[in-house]
C-alpha atoms as a PDB file:
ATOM      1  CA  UNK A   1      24.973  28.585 -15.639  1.00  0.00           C
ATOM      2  CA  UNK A   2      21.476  30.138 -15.687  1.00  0.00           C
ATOM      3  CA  UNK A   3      19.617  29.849 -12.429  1.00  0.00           C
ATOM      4  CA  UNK A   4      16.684  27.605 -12.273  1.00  0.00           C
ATOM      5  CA  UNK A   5      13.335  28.493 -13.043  1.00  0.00           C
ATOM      6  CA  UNK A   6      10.671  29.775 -10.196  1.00  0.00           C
ATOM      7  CA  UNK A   7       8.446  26.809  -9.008  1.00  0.00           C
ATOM      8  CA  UNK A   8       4.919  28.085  -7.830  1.00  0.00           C
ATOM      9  CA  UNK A   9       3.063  25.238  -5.803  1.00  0.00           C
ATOM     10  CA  UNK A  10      -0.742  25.580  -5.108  1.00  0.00           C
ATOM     11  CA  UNK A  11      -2.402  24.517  -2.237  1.00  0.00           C
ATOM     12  CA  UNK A  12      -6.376  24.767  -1.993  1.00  0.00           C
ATOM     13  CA  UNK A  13      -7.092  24.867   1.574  1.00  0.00           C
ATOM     14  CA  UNK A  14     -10.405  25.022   3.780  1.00  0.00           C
ATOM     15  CA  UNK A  15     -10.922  24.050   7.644  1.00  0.00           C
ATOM     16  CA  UNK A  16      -7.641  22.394   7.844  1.00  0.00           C
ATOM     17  CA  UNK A  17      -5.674  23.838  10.930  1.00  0.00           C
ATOM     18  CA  UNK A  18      -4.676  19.981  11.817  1.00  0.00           C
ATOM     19  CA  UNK A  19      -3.245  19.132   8.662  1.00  0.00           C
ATOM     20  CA  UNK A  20      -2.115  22.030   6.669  1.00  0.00           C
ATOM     21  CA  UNK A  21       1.766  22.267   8.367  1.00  0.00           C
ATOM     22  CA  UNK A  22       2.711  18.668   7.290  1.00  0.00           C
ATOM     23  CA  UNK A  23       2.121  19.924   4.139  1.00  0.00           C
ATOM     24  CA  UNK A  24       3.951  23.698   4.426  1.00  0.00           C
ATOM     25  CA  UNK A  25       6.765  22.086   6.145  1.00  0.00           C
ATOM     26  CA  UNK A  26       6.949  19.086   2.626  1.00  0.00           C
ATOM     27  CA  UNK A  27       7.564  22.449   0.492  1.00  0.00           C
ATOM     28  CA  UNK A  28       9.816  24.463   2.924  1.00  0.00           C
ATOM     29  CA  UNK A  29      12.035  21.165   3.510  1.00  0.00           C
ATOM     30  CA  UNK A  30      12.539  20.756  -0.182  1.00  0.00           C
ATOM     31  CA  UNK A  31      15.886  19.886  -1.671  1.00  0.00           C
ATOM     32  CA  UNK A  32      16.115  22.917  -4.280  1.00  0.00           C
ATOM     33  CA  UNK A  33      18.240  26.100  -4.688  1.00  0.00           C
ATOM     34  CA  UNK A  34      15.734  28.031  -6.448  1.00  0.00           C
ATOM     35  CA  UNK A  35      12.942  30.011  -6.044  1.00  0.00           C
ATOM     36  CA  UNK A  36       9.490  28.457  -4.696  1.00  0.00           C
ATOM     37  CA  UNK A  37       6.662  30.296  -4.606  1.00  0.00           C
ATOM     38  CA  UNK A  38       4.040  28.615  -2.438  1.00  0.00           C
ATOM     39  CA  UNK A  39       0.418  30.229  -2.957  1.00  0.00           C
ATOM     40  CA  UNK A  40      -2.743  28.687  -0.263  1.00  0.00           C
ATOM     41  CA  UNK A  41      -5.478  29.595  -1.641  1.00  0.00           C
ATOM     42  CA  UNK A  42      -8.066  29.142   1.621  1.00  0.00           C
ATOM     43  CA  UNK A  43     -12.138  29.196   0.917  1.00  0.00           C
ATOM     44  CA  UNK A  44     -12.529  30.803   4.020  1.00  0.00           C
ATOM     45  CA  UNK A  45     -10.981  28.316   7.312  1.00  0.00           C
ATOM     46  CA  UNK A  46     -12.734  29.686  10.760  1.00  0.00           C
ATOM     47  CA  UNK A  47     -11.231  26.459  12.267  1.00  0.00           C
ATOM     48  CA  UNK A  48      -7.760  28.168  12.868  1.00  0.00           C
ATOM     49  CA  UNK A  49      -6.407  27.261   9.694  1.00  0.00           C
ATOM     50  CA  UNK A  50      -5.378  31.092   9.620  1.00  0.00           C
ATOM     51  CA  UNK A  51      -3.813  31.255  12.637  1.00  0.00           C
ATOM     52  CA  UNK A  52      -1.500  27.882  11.689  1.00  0.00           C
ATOM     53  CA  UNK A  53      -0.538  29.979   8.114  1.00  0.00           C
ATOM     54  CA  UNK A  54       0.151  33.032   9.655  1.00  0.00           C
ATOM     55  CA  UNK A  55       3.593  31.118  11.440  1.00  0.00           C
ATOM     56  CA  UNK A  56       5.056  30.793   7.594  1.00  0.00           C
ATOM     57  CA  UNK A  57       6.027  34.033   6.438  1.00  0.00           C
ATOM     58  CA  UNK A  58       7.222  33.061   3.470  1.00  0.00           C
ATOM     59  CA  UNK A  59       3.857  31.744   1.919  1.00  0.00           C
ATOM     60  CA  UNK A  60       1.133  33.948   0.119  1.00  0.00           C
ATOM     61  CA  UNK A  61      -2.311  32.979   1.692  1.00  0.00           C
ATOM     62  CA  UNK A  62      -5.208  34.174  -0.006  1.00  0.00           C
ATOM     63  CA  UNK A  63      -8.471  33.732   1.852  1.00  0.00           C
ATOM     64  CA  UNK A  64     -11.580  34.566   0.303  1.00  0.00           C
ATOM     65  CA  UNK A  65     -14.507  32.453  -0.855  1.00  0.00           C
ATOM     66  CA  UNK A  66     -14.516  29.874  -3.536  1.00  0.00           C
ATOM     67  CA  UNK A  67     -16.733  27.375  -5.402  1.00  0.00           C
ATOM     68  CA  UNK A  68     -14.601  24.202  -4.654  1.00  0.00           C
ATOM     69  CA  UNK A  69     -11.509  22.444  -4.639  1.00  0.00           C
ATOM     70  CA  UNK A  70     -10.801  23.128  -8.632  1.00  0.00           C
ATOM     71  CA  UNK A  71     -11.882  27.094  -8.337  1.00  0.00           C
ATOM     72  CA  UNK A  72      -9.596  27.778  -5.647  1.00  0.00           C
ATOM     73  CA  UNK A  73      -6.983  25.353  -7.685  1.00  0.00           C
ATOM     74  CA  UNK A  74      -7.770  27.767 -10.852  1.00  0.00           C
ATOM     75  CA  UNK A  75      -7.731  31.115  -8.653  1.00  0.00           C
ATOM     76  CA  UNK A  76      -3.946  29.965  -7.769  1.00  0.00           C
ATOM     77  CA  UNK A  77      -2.915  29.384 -11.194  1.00  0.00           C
ATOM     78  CA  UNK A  78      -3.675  32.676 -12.330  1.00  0.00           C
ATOM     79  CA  UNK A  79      -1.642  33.531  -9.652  1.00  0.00           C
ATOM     80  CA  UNK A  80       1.101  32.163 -10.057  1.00  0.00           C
ATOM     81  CA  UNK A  81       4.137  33.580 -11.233  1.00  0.00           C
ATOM     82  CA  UNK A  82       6.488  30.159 -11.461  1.00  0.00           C
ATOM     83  CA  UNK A  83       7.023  29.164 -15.005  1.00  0.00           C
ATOM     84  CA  UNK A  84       6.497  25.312 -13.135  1.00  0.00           C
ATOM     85  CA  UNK A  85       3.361  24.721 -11.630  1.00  0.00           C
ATOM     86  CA  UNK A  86       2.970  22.012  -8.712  1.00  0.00           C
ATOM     87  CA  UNK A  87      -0.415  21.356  -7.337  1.00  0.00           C
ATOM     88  CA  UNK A  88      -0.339  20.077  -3.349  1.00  0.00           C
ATOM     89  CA  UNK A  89      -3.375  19.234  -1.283  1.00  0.00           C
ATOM     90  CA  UNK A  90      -3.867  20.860   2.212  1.00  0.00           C
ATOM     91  CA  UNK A  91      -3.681  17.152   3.788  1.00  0.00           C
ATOM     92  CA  UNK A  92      -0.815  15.992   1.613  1.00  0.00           C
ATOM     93  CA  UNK A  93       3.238  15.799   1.393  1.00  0.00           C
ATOM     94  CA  UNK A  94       5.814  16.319  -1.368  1.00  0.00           C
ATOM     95  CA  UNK A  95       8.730  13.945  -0.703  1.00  0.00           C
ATOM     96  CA  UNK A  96      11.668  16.478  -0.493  1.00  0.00           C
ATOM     97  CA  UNK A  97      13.796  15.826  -3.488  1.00  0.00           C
ATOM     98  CA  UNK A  98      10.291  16.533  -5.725  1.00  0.00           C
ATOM     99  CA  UNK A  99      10.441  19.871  -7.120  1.00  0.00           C
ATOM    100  CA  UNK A 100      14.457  19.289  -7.801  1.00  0.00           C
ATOM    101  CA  UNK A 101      13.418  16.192  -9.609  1.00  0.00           C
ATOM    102  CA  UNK A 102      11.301  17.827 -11.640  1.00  0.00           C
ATOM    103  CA  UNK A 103      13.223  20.686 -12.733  1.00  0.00           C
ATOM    104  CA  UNK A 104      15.887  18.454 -13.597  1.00  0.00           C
ATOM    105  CA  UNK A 105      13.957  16.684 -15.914  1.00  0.00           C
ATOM    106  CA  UNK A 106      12.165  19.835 -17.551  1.00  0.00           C
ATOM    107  CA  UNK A 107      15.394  21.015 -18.245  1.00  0.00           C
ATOM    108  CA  UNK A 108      16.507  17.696 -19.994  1.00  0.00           C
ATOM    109  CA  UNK A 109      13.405  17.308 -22.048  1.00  0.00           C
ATOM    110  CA  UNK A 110      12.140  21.273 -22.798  1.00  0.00           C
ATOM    111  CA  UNK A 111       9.427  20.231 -25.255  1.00  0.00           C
ATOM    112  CA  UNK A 112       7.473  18.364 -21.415  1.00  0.00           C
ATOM    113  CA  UNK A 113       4.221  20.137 -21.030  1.00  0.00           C
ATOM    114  CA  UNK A 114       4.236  17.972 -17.846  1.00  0.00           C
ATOM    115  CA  UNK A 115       6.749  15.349 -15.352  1.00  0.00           C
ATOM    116  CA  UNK A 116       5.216  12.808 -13.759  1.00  0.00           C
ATOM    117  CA  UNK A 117       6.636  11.017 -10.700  1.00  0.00           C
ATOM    118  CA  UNK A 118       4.952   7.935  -8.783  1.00  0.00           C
ATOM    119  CA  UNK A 119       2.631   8.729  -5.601  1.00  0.00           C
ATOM    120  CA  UNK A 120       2.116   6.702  -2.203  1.00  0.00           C
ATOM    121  CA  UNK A 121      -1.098   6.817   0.091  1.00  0.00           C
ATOM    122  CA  UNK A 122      -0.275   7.213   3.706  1.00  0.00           C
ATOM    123  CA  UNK A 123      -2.862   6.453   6.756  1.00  0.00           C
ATOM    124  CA  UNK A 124      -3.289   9.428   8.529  1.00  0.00           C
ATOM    125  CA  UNK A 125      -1.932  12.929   8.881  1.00  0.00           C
ATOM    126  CA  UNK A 126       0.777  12.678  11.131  1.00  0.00           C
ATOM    127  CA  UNK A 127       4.598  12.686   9.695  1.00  0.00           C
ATOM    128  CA  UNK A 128       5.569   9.392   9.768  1.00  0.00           C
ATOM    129  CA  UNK A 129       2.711   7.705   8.424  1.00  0.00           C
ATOM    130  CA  UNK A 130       2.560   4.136   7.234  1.00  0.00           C
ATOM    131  CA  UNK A 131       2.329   3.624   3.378  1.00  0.00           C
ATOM    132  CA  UNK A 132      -0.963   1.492   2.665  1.00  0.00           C
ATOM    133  CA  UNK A 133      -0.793   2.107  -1.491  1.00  0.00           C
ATOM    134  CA  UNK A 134       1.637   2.923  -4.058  1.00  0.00           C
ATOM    135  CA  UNK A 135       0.793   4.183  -7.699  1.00  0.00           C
ATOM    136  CA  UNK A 136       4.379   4.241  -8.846  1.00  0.00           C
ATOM    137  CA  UNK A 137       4.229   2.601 -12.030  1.00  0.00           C
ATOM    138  CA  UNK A 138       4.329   3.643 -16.084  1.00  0.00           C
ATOM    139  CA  UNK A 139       0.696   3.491 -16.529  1.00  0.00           C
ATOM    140  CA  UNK A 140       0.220   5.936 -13.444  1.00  0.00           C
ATOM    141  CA  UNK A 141       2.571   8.687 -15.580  1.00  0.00           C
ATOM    142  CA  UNK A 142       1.268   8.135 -19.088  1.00  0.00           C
ATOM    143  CA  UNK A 143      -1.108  10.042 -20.734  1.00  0.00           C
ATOM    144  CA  UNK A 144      -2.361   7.017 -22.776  1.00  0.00           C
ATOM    145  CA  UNK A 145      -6.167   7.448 -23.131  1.00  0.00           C
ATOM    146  CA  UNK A 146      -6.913   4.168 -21.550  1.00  0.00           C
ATOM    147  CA  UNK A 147      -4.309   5.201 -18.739  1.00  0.00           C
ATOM    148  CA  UNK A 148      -5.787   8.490 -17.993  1.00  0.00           C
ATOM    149  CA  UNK A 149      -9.537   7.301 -18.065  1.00  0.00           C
ATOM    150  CA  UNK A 150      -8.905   3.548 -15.740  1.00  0.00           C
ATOM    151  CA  UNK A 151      -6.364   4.100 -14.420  1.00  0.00           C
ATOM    152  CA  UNK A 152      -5.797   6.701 -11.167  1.00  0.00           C
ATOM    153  CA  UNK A 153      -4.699  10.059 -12.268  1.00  0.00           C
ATOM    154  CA  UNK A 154      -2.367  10.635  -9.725  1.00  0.00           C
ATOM    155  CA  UNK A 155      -2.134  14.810 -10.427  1.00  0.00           C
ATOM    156  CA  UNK A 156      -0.431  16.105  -7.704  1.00  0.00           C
ATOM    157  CA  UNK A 157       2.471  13.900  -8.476  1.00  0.00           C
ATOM    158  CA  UNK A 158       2.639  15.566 -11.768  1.00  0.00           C
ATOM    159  CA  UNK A 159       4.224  18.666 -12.301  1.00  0.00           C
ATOM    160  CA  UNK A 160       3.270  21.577 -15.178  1.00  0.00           C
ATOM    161  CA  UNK A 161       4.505  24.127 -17.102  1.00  0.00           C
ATOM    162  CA  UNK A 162       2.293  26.978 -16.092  1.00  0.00           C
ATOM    163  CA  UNK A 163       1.507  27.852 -19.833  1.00  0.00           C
ATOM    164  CA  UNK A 164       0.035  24.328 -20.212  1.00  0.00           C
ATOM    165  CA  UNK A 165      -3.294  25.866 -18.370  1.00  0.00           C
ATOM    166  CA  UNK A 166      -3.424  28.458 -21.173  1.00  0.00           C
ATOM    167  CA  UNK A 167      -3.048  26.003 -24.228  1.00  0.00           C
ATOM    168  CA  UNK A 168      -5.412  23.076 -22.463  1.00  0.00           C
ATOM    169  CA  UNK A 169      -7.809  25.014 -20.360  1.00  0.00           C
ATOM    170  CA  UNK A 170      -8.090  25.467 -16.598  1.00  0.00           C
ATOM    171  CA  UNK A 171      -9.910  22.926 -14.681  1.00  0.00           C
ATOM    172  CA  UNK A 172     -13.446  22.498 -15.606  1.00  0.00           C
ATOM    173  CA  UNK A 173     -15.814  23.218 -11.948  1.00  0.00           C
ATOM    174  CA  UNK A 174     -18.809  22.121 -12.776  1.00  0.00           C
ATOM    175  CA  UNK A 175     -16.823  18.616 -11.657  1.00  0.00           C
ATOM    176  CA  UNK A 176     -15.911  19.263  -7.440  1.00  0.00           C
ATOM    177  CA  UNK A 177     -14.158  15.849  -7.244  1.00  0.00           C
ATOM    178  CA  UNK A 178     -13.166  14.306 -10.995  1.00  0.00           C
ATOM    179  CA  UNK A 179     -12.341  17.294 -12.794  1.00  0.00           C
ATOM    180  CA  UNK A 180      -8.515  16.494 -12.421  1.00  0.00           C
ATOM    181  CA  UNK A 181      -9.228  13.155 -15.061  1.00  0.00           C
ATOM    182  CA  UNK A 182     -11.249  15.370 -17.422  1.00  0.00           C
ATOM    183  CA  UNK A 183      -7.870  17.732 -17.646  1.00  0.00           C
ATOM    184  CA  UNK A 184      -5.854  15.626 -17.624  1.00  0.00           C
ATOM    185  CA  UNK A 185      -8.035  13.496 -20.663  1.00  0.00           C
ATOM    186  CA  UNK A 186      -7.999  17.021 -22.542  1.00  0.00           C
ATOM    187  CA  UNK A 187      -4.557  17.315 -22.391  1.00  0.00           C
ATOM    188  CA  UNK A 188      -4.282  14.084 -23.466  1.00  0.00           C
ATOM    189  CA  UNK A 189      -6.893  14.457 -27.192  1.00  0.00           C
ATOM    190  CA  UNK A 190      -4.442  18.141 -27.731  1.00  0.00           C
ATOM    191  CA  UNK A 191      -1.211  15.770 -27.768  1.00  0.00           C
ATOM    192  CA  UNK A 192       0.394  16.649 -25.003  1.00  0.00           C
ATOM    193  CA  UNK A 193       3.928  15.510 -23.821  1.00  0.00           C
ATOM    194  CA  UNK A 194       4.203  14.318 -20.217  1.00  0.00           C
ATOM    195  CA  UNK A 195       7.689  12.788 -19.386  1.00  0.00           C
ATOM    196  CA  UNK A 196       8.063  10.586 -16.428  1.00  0.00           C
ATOM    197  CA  UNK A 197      10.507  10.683 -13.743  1.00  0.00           C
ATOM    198  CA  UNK A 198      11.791   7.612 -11.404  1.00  0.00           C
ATOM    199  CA  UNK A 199      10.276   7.853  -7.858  1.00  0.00           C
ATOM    200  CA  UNK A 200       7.283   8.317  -5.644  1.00  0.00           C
ATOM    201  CA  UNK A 201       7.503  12.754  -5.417  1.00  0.00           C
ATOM    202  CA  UNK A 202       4.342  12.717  -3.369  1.00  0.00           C
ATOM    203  CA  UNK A 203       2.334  10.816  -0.722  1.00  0.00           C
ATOM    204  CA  UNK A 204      -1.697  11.630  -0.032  1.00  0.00           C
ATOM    205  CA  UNK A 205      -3.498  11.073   3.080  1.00  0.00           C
ATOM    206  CA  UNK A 206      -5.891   8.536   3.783  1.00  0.00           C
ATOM    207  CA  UNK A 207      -8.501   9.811   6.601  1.00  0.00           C
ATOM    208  CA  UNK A 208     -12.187  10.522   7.393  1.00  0.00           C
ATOM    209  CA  UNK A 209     -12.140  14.111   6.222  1.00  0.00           C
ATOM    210  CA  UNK A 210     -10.289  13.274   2.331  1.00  0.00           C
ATOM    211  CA  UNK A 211     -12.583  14.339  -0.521  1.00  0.00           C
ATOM    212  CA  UNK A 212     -11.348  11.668  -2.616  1.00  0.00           C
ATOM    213  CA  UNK A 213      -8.963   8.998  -0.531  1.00  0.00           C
ATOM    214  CA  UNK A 214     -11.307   7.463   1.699  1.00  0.00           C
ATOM    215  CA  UNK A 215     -14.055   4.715   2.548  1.00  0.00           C
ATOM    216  CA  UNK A 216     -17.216   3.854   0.646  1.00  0.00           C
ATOM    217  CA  UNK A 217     -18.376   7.054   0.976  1.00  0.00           C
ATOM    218  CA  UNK A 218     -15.680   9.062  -1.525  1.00  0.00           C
ATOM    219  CA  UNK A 219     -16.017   6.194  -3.811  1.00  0.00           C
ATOM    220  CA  UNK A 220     -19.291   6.264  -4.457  1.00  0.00           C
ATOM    221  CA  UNK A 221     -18.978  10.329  -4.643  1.00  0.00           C
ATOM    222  CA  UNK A 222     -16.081  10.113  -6.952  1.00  0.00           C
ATOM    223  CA  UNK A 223     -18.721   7.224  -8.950  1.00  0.00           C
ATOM    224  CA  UNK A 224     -21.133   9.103  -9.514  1.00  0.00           C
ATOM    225  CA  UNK A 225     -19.585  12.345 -10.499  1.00  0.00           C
ATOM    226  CA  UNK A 226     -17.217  10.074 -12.878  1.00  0.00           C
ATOM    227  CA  UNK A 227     -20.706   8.710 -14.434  1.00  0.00           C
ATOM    228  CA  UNK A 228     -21.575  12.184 -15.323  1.00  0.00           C
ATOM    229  CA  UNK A 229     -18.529  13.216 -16.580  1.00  0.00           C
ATOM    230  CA  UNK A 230     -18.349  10.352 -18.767  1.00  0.00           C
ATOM    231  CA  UNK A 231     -21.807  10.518 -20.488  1.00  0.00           C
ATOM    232  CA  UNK A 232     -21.032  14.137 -21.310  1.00  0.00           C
ATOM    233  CA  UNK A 233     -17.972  12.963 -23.301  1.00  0.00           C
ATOM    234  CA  UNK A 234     -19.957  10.185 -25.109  1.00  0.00           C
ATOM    235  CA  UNK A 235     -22.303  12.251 -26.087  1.00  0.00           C
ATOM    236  CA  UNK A 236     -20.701  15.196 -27.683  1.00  0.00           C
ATOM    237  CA  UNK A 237     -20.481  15.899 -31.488  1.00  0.00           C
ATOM    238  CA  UNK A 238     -17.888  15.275 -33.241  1.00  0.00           C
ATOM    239  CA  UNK A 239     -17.660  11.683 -31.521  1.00  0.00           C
ATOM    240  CA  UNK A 240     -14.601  10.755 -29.578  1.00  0.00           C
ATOM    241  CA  UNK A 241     -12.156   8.499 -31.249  1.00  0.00           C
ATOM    242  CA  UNK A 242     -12.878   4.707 -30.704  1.00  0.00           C
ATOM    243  CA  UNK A 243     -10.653   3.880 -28.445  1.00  0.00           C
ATOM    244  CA  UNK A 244     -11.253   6.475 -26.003  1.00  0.00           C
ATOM    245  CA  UNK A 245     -14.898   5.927 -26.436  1.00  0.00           C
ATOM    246  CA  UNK A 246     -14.195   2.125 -25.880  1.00  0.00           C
ATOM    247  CA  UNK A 247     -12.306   3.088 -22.697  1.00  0.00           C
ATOM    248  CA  UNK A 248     -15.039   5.832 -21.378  1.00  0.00           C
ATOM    249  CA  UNK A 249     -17.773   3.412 -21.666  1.00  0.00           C
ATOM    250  CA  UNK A 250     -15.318   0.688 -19.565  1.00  0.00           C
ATOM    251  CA  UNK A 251     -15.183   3.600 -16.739  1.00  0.00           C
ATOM    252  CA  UNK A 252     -18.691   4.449 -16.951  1.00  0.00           C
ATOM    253  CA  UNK A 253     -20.201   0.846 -16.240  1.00  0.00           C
ATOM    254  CA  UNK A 254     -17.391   0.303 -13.279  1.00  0.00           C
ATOM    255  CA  UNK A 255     -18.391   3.567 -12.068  1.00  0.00           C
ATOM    256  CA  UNK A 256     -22.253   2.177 -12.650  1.00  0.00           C
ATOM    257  CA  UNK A 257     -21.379  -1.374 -10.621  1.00  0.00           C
ATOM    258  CA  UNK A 258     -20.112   0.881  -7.454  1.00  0.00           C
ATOM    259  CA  UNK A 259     -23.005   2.661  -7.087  1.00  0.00           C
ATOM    260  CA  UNK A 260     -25.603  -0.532  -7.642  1.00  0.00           C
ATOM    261  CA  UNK A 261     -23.620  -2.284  -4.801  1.00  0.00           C
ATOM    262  CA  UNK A 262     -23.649   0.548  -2.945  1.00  0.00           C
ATOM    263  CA  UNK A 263     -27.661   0.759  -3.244  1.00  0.00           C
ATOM    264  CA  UNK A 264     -27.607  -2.907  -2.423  1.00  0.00           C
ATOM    265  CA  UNK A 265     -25.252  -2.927   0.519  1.00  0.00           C
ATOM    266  CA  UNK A 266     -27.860   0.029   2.027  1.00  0.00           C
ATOM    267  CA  UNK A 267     -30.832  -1.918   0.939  1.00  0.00           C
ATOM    268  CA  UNK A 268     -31.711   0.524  -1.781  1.00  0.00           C
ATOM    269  CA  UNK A 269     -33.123  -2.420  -4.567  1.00  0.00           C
ATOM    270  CA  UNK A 270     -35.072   0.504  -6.306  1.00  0.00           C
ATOM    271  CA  UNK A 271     -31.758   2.700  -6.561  1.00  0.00           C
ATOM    272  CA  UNK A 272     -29.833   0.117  -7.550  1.00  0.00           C
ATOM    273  CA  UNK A 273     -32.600  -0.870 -10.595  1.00  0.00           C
ATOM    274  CA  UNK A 274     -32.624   3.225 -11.739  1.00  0.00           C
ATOM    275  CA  UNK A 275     -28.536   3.129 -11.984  1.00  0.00           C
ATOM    276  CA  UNK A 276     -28.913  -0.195 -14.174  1.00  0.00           C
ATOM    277  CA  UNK A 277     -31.415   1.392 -16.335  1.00  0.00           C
ATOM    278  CA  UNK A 278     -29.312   4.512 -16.655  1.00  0.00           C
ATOM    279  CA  UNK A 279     -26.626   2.494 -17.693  1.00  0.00           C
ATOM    280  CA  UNK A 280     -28.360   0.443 -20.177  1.00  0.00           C
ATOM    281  CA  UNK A 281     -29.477   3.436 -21.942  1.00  0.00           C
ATOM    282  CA  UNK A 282     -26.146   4.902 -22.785  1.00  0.00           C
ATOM    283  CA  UNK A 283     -24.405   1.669 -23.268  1.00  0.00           C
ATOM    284  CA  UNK A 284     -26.436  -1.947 -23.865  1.00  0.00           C
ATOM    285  CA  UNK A 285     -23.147  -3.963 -23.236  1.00  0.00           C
ATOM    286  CA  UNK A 286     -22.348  -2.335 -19.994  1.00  0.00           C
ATOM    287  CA  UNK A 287     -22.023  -5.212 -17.761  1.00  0.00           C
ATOM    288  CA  UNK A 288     -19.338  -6.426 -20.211  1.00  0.00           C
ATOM    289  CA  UNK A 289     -17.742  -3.091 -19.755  1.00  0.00           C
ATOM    290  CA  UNK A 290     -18.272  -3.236 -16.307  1.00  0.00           C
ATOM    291  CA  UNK A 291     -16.384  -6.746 -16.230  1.00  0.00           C
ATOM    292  CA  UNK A 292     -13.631  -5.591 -18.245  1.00  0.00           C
ATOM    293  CA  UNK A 293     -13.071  -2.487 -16.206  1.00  0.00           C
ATOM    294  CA  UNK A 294     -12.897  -4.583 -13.312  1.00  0.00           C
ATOM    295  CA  UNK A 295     -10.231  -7.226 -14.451  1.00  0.00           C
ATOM    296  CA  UNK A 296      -8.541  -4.493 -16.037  1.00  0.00           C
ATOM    297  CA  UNK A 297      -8.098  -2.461 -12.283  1.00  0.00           C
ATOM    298  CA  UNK A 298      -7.536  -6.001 -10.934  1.00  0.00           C
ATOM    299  CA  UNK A 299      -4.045  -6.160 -13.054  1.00  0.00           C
ATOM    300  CA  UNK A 300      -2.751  -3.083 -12.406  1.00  0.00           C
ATOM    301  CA  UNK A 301      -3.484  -3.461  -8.801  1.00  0.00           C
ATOM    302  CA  UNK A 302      -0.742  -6.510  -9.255  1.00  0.00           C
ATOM    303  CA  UNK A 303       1.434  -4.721 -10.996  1.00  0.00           C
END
């Protein structure tokens, strides 16, 4: 029987001393014979973030400066010498039969350039942490164009072959906080094969300090970021196809209405009139968009 393939997991890491164990401890606990690799790639903790990596030996920490959460995330993947590529935030947990789970299933389907398992958000950062979300359904594994771009992208509950960042591109930096969806939407338009696997493999952290799970202020960041994203794939020549133009304009005027109410829950009525007229300008029928994208979140928050 040949022996199963080295699994390198990435963990971008900065000022996290509090949180970072949970998530050492989620890979050291796993439920799998071979090989992981286990690269933190810190931007430089002076918080005693250090200190907390320096108890597991059996890590590689590299500590020097970075650009972000998807430079540090890129740094590690040329790193990495796992032919299977898992991507775990500082904050977050793998459940412990989720690397075995996904080697399984590479090894049943060897044309996957990716597995996909379900995700849970937890409050807090302790271990036993009550579940307050779940994104454990098909459209949260596909890579459907309309899936990808309204639905949540759910990456660290995804597993890659490494080579898949060769072929598709590492992630793009000029995005801090959406540049996961662009990928992920790339992958997607170069017909990639993602396979999905029963289960939640991974649960992220709701708290102050998340860059993405969070309050009003991470949505509006994620928003906005989202907005720009999406008007640079609108506007490039040749044209997306229609119906991932038809979904990018849905995303784009629901990322539009969160940052109008935001302007009008702070008062802002001049902030909230420039992000209407920037969204008239790209897209005329936006607030039918916008009310699309909306019913469309509300039924696969049902689901």
């Amino acid at each position: 029987m040949n022996a199963p393939p080295t699994v390198t997991i990435i963990t971008p890491c900065l000022n996290r001393a509090g949180m970072i164990a949970v998530a050492i401890d989620s890979v050291q606990e796993q439920h799998f014979e071979g090989t992981i690799e286990h690269i933190v790639m810190d931007g430089g903790s002076t918080d005693g973030t250090l200190d907390v990596l320096s108890r597991y030996p059996r890590i590689t920490v590299v500590s020097e400066p970075d650009s972000g959460l998807y430079d540090a995330l890129n740094k590690g993947i040329a790193r990495a010498q796992g032919d299977i590529v898992g991507l775990l935030n500082s904050d977050d947990a793998y459940r412990h039969d989720a690397i075995r789970k996904a080697v399984e299933a590479f090894a049943v389907q060897p044309d996957a350039d990716m597995i996909c398992g379900g995700a849970e958000v937890v409050e807090g950062t302790e271990t036993e942490r009550p579940v307050i979300r779940q994104y454990d359904t098909l459209q949260n594994r596909s890579l459907q164009p309309e899936d990808v771009l309204l639905g949540v992208p759910t990456i660290n509950a995804r597993f890659f072959r490494r080579a898949v960042f060769e072929t598709f591109g590492p992630f793009d930096t000029r995005y801090k906080v959406v540049a996961d969806r662009d990928f992920l939407l790339r992958a997607t338009l170069a017909g990639a094969v993602a396979v999905p696997i029963e289960g939640v493999v991974y649960a992220y952290s709701s708290h102050g300090g998340s860059l993405t799970i969070g309050g009003l202020g991470a949505r509006r960041r994620i928003a906005e970021e989202t907005i720009v994203m999406a008007e640079d794939w609108l506007r490039r020549s040749p044209p997306v196809s229609s119906d991932v133009s038809r979904s990018m304009k849905r995303l784009h005027a629901q990322c539009m209405l969160v940052c109008i109410a935001d302007c009008l829950r702070q008062g802002d009525l001049g902030g909230a009139g420039r992000w209407g007229a920037r969204a008239s300008k790209l897209n005329g029928m936006w607030p039918v968009d916008a009310v699309a994208a909306v019913g469309a979140w509300a039924q696969r928050r049902m689901r």
